[in-house]
Each structure stands twice: as structure tokens, then as C-alpha cells.
N, C-alpha and C. Protein backbone atom coordinates (compact mmCIF):
# COMPACT_ATOMS: atom_id res chain seq x y z
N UNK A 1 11.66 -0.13 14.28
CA UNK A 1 12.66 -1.07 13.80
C UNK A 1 12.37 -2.47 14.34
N UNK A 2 11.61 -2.88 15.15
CA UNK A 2 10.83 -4.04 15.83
C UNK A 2 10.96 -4.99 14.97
N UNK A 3 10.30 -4.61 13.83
CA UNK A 3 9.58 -5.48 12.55
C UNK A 3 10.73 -5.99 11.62
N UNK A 4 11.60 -5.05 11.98
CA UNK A 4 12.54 -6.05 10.81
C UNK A 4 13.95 -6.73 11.80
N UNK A 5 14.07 -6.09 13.23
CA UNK A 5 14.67 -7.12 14.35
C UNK A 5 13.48 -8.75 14.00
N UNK A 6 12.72 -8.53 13.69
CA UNK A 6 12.19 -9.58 14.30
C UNK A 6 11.84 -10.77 12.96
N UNK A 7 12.02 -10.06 12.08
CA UNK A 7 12.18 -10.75 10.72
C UNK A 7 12.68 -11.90 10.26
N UNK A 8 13.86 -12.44 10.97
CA UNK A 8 14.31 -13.43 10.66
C UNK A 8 13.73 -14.81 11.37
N UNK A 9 13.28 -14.12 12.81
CA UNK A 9 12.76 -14.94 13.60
C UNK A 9 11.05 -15.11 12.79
N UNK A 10 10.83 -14.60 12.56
CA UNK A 10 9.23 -14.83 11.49
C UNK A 10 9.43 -15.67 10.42
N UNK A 11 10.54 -15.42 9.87
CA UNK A 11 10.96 -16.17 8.81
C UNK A 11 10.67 -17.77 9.43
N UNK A 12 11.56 -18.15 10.28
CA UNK A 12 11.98 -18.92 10.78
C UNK A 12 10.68 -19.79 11.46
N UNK A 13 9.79 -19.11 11.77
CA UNK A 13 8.72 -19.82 12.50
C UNK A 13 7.37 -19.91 11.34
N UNK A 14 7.87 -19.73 9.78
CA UNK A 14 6.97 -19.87 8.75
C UNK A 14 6.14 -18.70 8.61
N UNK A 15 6.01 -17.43 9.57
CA UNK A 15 5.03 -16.74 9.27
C UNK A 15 4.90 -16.77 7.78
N UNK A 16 3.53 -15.80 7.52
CA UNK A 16 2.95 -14.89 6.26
C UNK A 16 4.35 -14.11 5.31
N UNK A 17 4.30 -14.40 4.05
CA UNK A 17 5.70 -13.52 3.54
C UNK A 17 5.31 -12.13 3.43
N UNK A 18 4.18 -11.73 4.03
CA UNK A 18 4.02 -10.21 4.21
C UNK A 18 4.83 -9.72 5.13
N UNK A 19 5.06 -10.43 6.16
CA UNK A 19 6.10 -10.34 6.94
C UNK A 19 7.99 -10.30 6.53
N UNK A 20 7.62 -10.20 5.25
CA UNK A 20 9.37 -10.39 4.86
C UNK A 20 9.89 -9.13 4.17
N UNK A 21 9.87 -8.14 5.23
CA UNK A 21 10.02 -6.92 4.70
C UNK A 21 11.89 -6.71 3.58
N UNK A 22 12.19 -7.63 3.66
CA UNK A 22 13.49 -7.68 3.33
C UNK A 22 13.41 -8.07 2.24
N UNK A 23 12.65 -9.25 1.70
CA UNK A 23 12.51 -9.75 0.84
C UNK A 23 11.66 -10.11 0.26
N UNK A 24 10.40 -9.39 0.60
CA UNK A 24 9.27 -9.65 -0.76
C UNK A 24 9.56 -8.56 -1.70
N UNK A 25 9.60 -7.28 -1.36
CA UNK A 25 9.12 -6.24 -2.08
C UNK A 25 10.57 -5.96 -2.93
N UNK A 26 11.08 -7.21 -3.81
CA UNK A 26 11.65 -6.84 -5.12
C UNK A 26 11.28 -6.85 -6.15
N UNK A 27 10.89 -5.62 -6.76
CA UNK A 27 10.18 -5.53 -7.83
C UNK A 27 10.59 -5.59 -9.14
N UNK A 28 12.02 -5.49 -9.42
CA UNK A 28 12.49 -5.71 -10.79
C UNK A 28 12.34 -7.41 -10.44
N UNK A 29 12.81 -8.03 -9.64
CA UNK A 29 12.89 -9.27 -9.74
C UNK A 29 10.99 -10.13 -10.21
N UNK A 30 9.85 -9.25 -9.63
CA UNK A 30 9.00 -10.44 -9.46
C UNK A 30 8.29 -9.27 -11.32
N UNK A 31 9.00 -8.68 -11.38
CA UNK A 31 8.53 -7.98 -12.72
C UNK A 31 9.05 -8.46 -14.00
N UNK A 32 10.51 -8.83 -13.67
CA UNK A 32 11.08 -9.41 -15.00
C UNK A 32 10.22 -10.53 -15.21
N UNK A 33 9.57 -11.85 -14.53
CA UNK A 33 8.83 -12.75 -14.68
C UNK A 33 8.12 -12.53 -15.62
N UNK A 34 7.39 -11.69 -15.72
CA UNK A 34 6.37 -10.98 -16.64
C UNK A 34 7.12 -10.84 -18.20
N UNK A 35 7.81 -9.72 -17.69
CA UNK A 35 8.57 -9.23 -18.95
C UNK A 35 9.21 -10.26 -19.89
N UNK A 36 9.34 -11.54 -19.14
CA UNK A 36 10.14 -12.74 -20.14
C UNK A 36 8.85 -13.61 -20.70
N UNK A 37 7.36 -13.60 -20.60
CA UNK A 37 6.66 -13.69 -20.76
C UNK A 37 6.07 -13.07 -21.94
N UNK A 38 5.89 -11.52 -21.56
CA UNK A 38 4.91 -11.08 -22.27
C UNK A 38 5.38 -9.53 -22.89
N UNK A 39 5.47 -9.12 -24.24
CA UNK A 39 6.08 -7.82 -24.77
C UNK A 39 5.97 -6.72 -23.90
N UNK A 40 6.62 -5.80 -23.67
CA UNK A 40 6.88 -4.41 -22.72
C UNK A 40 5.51 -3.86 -23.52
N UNK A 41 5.22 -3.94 -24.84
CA UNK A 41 4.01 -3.43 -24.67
C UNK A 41 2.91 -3.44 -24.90
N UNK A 42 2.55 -5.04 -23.79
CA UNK A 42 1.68 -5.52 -23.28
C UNK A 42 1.53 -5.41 -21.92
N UNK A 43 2.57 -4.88 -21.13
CA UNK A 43 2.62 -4.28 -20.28
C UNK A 43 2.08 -2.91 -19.57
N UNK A 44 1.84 -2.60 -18.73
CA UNK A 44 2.01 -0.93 -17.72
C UNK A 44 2.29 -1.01 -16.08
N UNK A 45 2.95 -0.84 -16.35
CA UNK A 45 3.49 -0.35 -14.45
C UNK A 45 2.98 0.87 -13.81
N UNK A 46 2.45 1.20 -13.06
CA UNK A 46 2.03 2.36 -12.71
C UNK A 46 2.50 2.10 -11.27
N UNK A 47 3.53 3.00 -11.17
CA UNK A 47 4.31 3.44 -9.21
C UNK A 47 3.37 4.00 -8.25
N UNK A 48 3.41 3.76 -7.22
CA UNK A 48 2.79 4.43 -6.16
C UNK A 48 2.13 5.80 -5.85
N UNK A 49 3.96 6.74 -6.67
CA UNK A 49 4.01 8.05 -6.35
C UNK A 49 3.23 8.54 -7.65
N UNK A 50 2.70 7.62 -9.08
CA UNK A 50 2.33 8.03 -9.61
C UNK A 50 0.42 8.28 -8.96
N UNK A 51 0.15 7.40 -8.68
CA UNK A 51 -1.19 7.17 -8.29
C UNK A 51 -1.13 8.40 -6.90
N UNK A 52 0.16 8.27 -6.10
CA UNK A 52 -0.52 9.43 -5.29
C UNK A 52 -0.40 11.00 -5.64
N UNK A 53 0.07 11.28 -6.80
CA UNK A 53 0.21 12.60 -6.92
C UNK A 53 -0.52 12.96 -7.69
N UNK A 54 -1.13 11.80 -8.68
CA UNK A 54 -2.54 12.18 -9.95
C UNK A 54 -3.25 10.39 -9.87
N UNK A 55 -3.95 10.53 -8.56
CA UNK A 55 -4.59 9.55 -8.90
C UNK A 55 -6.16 9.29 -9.87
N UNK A 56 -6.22 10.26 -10.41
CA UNK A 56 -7.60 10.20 -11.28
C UNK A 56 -7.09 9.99 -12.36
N UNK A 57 -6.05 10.35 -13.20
CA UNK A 57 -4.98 10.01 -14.09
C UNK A 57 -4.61 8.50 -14.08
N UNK A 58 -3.94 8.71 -13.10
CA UNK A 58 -3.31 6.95 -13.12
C UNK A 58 -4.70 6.02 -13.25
N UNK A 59 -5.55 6.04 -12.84
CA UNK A 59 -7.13 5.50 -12.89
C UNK A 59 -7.72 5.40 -14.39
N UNK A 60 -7.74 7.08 -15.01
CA UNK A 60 -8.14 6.83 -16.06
C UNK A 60 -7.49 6.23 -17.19
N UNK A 61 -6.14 6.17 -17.12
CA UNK A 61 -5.27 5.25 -17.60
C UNK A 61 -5.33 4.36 -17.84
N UNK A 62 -5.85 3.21 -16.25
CA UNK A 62 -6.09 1.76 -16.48
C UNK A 62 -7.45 1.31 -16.71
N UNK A 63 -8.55 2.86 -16.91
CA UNK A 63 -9.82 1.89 -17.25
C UNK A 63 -9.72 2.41 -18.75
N UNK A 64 -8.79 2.76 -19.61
CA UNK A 64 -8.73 3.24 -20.50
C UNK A 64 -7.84 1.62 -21.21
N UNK A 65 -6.86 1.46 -20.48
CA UNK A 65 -6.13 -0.26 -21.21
C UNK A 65 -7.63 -1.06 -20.60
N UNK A 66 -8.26 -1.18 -19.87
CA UNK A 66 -9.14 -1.93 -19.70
C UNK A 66 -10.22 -1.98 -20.10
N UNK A 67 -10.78 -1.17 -20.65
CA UNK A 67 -11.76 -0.90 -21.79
C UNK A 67 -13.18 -0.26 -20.77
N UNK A 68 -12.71 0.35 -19.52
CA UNK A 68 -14.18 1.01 -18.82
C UNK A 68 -14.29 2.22 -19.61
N UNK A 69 -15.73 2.59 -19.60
CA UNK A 69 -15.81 4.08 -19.94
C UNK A 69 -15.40 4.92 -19.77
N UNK A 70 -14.82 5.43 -20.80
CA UNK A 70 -14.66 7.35 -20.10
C UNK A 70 -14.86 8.13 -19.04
N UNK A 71 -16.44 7.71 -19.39
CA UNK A 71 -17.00 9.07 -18.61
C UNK A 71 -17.22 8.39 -17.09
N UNK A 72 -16.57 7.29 -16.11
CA UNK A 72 -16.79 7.02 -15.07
C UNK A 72 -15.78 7.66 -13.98
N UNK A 73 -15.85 8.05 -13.03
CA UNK A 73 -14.88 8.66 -12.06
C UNK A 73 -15.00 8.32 -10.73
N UNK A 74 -14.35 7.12 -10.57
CA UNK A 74 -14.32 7.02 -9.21
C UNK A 74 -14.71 7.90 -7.54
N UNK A 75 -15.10 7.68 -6.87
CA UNK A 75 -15.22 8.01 -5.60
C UNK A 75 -14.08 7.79 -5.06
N UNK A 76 -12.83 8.51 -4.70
CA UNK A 76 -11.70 8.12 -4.14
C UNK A 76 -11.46 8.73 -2.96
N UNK A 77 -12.62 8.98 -2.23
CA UNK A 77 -12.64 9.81 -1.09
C UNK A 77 -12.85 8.81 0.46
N UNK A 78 -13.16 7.38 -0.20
CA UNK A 78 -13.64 6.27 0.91
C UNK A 78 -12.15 5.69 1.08
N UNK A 79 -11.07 5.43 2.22
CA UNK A 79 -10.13 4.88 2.03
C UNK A 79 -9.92 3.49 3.20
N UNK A 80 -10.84 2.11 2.61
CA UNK A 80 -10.30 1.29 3.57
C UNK A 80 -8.91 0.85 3.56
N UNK A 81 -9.12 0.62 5.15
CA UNK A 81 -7.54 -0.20 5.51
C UNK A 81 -6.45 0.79 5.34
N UNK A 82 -6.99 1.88 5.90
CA UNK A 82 -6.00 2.80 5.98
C UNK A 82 -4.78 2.64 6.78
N UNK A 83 -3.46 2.63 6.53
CA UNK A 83 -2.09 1.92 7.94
C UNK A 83 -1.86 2.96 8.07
N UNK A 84 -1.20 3.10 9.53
CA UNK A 84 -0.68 4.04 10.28
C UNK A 84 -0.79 3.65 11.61
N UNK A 85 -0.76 4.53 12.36
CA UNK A 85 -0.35 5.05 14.18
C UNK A 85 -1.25 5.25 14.77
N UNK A 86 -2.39 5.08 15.53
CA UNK A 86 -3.39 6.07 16.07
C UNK A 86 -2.88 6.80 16.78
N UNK A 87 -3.23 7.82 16.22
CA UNK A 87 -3.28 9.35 17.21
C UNK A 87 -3.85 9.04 18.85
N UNK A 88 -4.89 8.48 18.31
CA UNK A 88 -5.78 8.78 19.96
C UNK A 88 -6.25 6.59 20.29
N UNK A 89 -5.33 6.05 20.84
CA UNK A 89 -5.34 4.96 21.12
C UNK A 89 -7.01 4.21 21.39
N UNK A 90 -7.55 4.91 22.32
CA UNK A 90 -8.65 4.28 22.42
C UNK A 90 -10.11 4.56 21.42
N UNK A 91 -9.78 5.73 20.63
CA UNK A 91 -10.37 5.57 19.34
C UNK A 91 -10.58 4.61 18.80
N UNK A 92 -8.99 4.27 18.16
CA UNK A 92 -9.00 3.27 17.04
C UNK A 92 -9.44 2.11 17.81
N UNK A 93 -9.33 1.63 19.03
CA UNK A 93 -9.81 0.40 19.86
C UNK A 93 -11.56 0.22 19.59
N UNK A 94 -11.82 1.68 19.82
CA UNK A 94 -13.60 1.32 20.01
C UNK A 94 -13.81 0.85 18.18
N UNK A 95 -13.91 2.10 17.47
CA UNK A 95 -13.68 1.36 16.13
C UNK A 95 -13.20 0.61 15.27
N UNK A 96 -12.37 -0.24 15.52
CA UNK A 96 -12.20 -1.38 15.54
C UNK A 96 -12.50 -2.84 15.67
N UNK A 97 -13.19 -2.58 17.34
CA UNK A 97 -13.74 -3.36 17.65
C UNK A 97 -15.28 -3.78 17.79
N UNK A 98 -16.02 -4.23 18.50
CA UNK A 98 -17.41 -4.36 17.88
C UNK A 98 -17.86 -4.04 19.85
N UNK A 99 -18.39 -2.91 19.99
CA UNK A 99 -18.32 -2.43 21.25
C UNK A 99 -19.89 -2.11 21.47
N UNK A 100 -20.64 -2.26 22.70
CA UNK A 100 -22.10 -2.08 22.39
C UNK A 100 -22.68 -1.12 21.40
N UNK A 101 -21.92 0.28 21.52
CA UNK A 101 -22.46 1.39 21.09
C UNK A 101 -22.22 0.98 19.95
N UNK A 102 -21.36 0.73 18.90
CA UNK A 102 -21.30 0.24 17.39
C UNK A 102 -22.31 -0.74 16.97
N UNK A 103 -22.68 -1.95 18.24
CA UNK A 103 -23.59 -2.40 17.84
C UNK A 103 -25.05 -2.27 17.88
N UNK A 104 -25.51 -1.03 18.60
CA UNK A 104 -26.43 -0.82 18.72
C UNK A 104 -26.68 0.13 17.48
N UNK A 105 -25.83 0.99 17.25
CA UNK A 105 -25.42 1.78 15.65
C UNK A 105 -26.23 0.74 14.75
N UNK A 106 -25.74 -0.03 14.96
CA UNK A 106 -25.66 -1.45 13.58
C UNK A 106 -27.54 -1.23 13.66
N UNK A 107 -28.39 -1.14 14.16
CA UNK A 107 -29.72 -1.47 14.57
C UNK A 107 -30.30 0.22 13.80
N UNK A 108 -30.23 0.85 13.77
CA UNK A 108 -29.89 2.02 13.31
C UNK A 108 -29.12 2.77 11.10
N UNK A 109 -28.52 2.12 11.17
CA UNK A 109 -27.27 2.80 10.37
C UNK A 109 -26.95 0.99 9.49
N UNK A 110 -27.28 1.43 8.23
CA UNK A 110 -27.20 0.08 7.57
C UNK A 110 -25.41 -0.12 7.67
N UNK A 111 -25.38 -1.26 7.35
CA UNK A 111 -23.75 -2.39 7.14
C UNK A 111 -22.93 -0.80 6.49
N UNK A 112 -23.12 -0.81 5.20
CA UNK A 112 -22.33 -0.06 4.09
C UNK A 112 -22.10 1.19 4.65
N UNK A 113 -23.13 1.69 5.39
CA UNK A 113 -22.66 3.06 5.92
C UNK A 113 -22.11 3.01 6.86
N UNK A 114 -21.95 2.03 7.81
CA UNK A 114 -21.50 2.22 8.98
C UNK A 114 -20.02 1.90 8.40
N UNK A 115 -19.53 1.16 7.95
CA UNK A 115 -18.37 0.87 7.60
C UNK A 115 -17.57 1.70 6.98
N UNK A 116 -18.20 2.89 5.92
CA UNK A 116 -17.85 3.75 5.32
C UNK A 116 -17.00 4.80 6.83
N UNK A 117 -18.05 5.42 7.83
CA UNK A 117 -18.36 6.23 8.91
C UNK A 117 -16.68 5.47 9.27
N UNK A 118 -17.09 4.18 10.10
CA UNK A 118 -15.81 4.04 10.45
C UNK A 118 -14.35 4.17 9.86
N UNK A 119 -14.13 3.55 8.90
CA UNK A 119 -13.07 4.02 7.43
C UNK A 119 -12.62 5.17 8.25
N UNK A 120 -13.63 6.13 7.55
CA UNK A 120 -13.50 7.71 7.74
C UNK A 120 -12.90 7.74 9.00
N UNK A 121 -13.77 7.82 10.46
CA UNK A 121 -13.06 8.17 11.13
C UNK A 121 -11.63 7.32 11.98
N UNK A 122 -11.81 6.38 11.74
CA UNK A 122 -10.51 5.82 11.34
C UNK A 122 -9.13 6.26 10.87
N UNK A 123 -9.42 6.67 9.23
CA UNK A 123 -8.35 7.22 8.65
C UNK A 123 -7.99 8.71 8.92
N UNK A 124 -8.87 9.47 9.72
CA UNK A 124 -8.63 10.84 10.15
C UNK A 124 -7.91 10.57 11.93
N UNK A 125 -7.88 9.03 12.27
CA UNK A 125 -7.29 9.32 13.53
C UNK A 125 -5.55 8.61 13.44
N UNK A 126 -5.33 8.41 12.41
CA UNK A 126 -4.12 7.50 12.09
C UNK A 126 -2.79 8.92 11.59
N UNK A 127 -1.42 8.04 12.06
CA UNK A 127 -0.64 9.52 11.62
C UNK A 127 0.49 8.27 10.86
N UNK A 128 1.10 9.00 9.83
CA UNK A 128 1.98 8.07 9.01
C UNK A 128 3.29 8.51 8.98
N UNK A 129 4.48 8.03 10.32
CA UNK A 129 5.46 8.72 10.41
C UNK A 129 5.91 8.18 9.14
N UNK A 130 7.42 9.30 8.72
CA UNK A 130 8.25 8.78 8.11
C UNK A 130 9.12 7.21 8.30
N UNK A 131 9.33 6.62 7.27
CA UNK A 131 10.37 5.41 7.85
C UNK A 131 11.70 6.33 8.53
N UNK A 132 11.73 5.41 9.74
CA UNK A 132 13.24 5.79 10.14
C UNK A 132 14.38 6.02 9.94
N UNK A 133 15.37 6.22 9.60
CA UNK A 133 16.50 6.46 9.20
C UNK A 133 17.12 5.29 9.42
N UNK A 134 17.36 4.56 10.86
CA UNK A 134 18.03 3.78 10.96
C UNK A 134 17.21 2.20 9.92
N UNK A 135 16.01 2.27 9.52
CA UNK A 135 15.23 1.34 9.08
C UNK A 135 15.98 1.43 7.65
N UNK A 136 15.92 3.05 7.13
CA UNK A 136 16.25 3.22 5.58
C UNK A 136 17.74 2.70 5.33
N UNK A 137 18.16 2.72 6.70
CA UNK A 137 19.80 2.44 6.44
C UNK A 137 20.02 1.14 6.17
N UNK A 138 19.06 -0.01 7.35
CA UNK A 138 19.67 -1.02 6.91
C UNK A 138 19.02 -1.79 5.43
N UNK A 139 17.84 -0.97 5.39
CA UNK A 139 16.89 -1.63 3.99
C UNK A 139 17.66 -1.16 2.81
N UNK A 140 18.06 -0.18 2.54
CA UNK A 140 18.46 0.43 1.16
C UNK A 140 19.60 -0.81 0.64
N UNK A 141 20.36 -0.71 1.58
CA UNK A 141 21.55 -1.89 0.58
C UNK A 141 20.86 -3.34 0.21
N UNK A 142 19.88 -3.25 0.94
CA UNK A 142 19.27 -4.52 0.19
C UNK A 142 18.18 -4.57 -0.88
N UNK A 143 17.86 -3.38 -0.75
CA UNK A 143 17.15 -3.19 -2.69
C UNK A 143 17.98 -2.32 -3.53
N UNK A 144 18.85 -1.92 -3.16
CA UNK A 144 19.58 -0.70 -4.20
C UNK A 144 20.08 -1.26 -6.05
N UNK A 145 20.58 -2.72 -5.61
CA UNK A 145 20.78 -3.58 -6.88
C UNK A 145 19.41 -3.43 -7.80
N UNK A 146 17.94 -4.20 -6.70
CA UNK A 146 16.76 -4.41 -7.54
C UNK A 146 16.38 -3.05 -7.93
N UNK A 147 16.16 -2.17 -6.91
CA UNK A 147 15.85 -0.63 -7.57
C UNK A 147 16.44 -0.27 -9.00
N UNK A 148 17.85 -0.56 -8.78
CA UNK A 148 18.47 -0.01 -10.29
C UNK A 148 17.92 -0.75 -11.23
N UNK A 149 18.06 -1.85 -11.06
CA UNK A 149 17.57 -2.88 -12.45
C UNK A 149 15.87 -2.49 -12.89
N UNK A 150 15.55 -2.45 -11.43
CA UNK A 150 13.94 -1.78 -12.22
C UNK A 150 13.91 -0.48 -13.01
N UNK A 151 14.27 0.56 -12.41
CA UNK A 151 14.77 1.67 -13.06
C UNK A 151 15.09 1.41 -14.82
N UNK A 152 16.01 0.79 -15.10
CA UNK A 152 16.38 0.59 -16.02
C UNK A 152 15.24 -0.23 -17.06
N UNK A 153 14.78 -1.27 -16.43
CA UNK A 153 13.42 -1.82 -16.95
C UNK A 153 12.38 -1.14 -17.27
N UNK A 154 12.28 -0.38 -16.39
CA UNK A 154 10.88 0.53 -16.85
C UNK A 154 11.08 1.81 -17.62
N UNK A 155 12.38 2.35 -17.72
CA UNK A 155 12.71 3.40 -18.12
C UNK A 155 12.11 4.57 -17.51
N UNK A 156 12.61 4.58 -15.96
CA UNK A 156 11.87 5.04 -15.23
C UNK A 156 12.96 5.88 -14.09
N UNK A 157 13.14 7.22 -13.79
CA UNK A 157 13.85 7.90 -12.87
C UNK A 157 13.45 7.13 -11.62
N UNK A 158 14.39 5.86 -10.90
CA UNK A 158 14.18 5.77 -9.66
C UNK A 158 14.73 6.36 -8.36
N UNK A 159 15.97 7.17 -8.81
CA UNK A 159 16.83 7.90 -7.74
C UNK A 159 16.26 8.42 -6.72
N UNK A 160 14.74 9.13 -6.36
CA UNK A 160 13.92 9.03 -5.39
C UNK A 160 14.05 8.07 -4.22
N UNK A 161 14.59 7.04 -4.85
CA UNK A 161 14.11 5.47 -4.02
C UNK A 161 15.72 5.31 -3.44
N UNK A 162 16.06 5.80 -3.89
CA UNK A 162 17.47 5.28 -3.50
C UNK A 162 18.41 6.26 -2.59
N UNK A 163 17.45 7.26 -1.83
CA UNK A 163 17.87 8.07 -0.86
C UNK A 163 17.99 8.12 0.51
């Protein structure tokens, strides 16, 4: 709960609006922009939970409005910038950082692979708690309006979101 105690004070000192957990991520709002723009179907929205429960689907979908081939199929097994927790603290420190042994790797083990290697073990040392309860409590009343309106925009079951 750190991050959003500390939110206003970020606000306040200009940070990054990645930092505005309160108020970037309204999505009927930065979506209608669009929609007053350009026909619903010239549009596609594709949700999160869609991409994580069939992401070769949701993929072939958009190289399908985008005109890639068919027959291409991603590698979706490399995952940079994976967020989370480290499990094992001084893991994620050495890989992370640029520590002799990585750089002597580097002399060894070209750029692309080494980066891949790290990724990997990276994203196998990270754990992704649930949001908190007390986090969901105070966030929900402040998207529950935009949730519905998106819902309704996309013609889309959001009640998931609103739990």
C-alpha cells in the first residue's frame, strides 16, 4: 500500500504519470477519445485476461487486422520485464546488475543470449502476490464509474473487475 500512500506526494513533486496509480489507468475515459474519432468498427480492444488465457488467439487476431501472415507464431516463451517480488533477493541483485561474473559471461555468451538467460532466470525468481485487499478497497471506488462505462462501451462482461 506504500505506492498509493505515497501518490499524492509524487503527484505533487511532478513525478512520471506511471506513478498515478489512481488516475491513469481509466480506460473508458482515454478509450472514448478514440471512439469519438473513429467507427467501433475500426476499432478492437483486446483485455488483458483475454491475451492471458489464449494468448496465441488474441495474437492471431491482431496479425490477422494487421495483415501478418497466417502461418507466423510467435515465440511467447521469452518474457522481458517481467514485475513482481524476488523470491531470492540477491538473485535478482546479481542479475540485474552488471557484476564481474555477468561480465565476464558477456566475453563468452553473445548480447541476445545472455539477455534472453537472464529474462528467464529472472522471471522464474519473481512471485506475483495478489493486490491487497486493503489496496482493492480503496482503488475500486475510484474506477467502478469508468469500469461500468467501459463495460458498456465495449459490450463487454466487466463484473470480474469490479470485485
Amino acid at each position: 500500500m506504500g505506492a498509493l500512500a505515497a501518490e499524492e506526494a509524487r503527484i505533487s513533486k511532478h513525478w512520471s504519470p506511471m506513478y498515478y496509480f489512481s488516475r491513469s489507468p481509466m480506460y473508458y475515459e482515454q478509450l472514448s477519445r478514440y471512439y469519438t474519432v473513429f467507427a467501433a468498427d475500426q476499432l478492437k480492444v483486446f483485455l488483458y485476461e483475454d491475451f492471458a488465457n489464449a494468448p496465441y488467439d488474441v495474437l492471431a487476431a491482431i496479425f490477422r487486422l494487421i495483415g501478418v501472415d497466417d502461418s507466423f507464431v510467435p515465440d511467447l516463451t521469452y518474457r522481458p520485464n517481467a514485475g513482481g517480488i524476488p523470491k531470492i533477493g540477491v538473485l535478482q541483485k546479481i542479475l540485474m546488475k552488471l557484476y564481474p561474473l555477468t561480465r565476464m559471461a558477456g566475453r563468452f555468451i553473445p548480447h541476445a543470449q545472455r539477455r534472453r538467460l537472464k529474462d528467464a532466470l529472472s522471471t522464474r525468481n519473481l512471485t506475483r502476490p495478489p493486490l491487497p485487499p486493503e489496496a482493492r478497497a480503496r482503488l475500486l471506488p475510484v474506477f467502478r464509474q469508468d469500469i461500468i462505462k467501459l463495460q458498456d462501451m465495449l459490450g463487454r462482461d466487466l463484473s470480474g473487475w469490479l470485485k
